[in-house]
C-alpha atoms as a PDB file:
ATOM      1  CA  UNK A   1       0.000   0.000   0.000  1.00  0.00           C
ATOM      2  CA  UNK A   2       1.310   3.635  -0.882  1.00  0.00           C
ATOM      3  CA  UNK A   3       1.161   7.167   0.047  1.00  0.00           C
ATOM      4  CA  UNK A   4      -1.959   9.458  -0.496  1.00  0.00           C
ATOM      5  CA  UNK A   5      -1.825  11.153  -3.567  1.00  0.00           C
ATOM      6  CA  UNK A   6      -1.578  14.056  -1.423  1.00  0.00           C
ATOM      7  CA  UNK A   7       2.370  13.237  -0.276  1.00  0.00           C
ATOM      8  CA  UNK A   8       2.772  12.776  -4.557  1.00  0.00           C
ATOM      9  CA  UNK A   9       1.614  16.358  -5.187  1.00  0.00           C
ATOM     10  CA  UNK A  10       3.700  17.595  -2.406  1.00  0.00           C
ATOM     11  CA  UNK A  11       6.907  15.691  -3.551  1.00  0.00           C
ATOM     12  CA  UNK A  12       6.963  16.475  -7.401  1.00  0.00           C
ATOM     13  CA  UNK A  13       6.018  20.224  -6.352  1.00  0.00           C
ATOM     14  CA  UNK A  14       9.086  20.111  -4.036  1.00  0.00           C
ATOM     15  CA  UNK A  15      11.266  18.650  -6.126  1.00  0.00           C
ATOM     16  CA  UNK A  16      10.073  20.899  -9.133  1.00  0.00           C
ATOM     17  CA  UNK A  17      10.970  23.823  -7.415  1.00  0.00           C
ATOM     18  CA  UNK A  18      14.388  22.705  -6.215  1.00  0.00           C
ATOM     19  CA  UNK A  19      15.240  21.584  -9.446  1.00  0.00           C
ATOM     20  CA  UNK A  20      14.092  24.349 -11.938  1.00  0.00           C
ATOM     21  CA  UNK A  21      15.245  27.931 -11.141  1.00  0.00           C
ATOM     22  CA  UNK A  22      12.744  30.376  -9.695  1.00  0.00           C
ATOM     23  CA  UNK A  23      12.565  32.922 -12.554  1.00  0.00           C
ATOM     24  CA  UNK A  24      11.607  29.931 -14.971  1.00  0.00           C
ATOM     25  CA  UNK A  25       8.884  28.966 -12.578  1.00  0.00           C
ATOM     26  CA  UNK A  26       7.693  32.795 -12.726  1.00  0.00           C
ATOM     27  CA  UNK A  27       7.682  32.819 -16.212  1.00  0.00           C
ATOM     28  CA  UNK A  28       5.193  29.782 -16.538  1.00  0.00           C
ATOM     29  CA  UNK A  29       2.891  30.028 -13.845  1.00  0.00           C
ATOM     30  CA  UNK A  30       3.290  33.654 -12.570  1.00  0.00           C
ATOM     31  CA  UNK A  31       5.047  32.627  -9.127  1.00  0.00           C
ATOM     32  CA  UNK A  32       8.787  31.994  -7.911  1.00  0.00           C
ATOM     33  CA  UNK A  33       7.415  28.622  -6.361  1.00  0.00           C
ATOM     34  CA  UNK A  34       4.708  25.799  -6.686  1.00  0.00           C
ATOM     35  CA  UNK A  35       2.917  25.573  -3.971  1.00  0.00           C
ATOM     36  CA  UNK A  36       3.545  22.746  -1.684  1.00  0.00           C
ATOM     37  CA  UNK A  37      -0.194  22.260  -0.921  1.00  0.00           C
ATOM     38  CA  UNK A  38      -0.995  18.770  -1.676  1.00  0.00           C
ATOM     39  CA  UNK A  39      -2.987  19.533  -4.904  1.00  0.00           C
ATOM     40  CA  UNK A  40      -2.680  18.884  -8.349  1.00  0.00           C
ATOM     41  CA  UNK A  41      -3.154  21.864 -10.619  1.00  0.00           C
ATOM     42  CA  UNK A  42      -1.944  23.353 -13.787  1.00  0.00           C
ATOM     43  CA  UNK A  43       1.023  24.514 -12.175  1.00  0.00           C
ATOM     44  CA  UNK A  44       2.688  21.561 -11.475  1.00  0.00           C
ATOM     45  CA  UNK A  45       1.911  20.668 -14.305  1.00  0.00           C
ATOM     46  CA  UNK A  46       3.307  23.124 -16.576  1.00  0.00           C
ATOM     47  CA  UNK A  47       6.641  23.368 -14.594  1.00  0.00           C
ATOM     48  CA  UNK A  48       6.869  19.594 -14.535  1.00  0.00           C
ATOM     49  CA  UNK A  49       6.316  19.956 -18.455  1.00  0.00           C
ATOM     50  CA  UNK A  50       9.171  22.894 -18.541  1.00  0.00           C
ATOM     51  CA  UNK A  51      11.408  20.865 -16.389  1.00  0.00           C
ATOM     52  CA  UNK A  52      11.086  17.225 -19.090  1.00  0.00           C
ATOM     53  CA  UNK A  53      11.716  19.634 -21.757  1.00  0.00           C
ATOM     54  CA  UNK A  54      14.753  20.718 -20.165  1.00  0.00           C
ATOM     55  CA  UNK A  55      15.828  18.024 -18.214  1.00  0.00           C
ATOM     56  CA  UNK A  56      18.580  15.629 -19.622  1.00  0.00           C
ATOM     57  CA  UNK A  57      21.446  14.293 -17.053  1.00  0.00           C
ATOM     58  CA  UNK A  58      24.545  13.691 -19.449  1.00  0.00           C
ATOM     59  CA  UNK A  59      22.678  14.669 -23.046  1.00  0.00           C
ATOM     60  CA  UNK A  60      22.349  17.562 -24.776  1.00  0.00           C
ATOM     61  CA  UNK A  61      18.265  17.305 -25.435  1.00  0.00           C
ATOM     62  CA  UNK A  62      15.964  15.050 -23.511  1.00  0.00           C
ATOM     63  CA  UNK A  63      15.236  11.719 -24.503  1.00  0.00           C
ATOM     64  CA  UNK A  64      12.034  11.403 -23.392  1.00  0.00           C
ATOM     65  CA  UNK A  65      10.766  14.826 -25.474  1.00  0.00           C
ATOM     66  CA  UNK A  66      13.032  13.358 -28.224  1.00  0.00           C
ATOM     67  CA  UNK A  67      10.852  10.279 -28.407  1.00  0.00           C
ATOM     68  CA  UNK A  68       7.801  11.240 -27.750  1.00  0.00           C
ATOM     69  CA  UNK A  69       7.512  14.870 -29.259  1.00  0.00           C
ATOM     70  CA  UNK A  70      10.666  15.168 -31.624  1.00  0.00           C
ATOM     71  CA  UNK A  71       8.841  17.950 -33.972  1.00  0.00           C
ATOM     72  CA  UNK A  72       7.176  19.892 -31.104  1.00  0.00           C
ATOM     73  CA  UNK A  73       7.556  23.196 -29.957  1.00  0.00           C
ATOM     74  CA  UNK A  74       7.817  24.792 -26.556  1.00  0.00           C
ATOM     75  CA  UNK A  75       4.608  26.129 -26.757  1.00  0.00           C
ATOM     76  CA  UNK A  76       3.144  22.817 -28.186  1.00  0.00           C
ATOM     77  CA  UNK A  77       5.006  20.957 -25.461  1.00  0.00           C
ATOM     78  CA  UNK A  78       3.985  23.088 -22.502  1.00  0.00           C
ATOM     79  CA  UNK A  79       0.185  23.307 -21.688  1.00  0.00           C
ATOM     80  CA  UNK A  80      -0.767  27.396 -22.156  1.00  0.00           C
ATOM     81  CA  UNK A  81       2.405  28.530 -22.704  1.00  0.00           C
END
């Protein structure tokens, strides 16, 4: 048996905002931070969009966009960007 989804939202939301910088997270959702609230909303959502788009230990693009979403945009990549 897991977690409540509630300890989820919290954890990606904390880890969003310690791994992509503040004025990025402004830019998309209007706020240095995500809050750490417990519930799902556009926010994380967007960020956690921004931060797969971005996010690529060792590589020079992200795989997972790369596979998934190779002729994409940003804007087509991040929900109401």
């Amino acid at each position: 048996m897991g977690l409540p989804e509630l300890f989820a939202a919290v954890s990606l939301a904390r880890h969003l905002n310690s791994a992509v910088p503040a004025a990025r997270i402004n830019v998309l959702i209007g706020k240095d931070q995500i809050p750490t609230d417990g519930v799902w909303t556009s926010n994380i959502y967007k960020v956690f969009q921004y931060w797969v788009w971005n996010w690529a230990p060792g590589m020079p693009e992200c795989d997972v966009r790369q596979r998934f979403a190779r002729a994409w945009t940003f804007d087509q990549f991040v929900d109401g960007v």
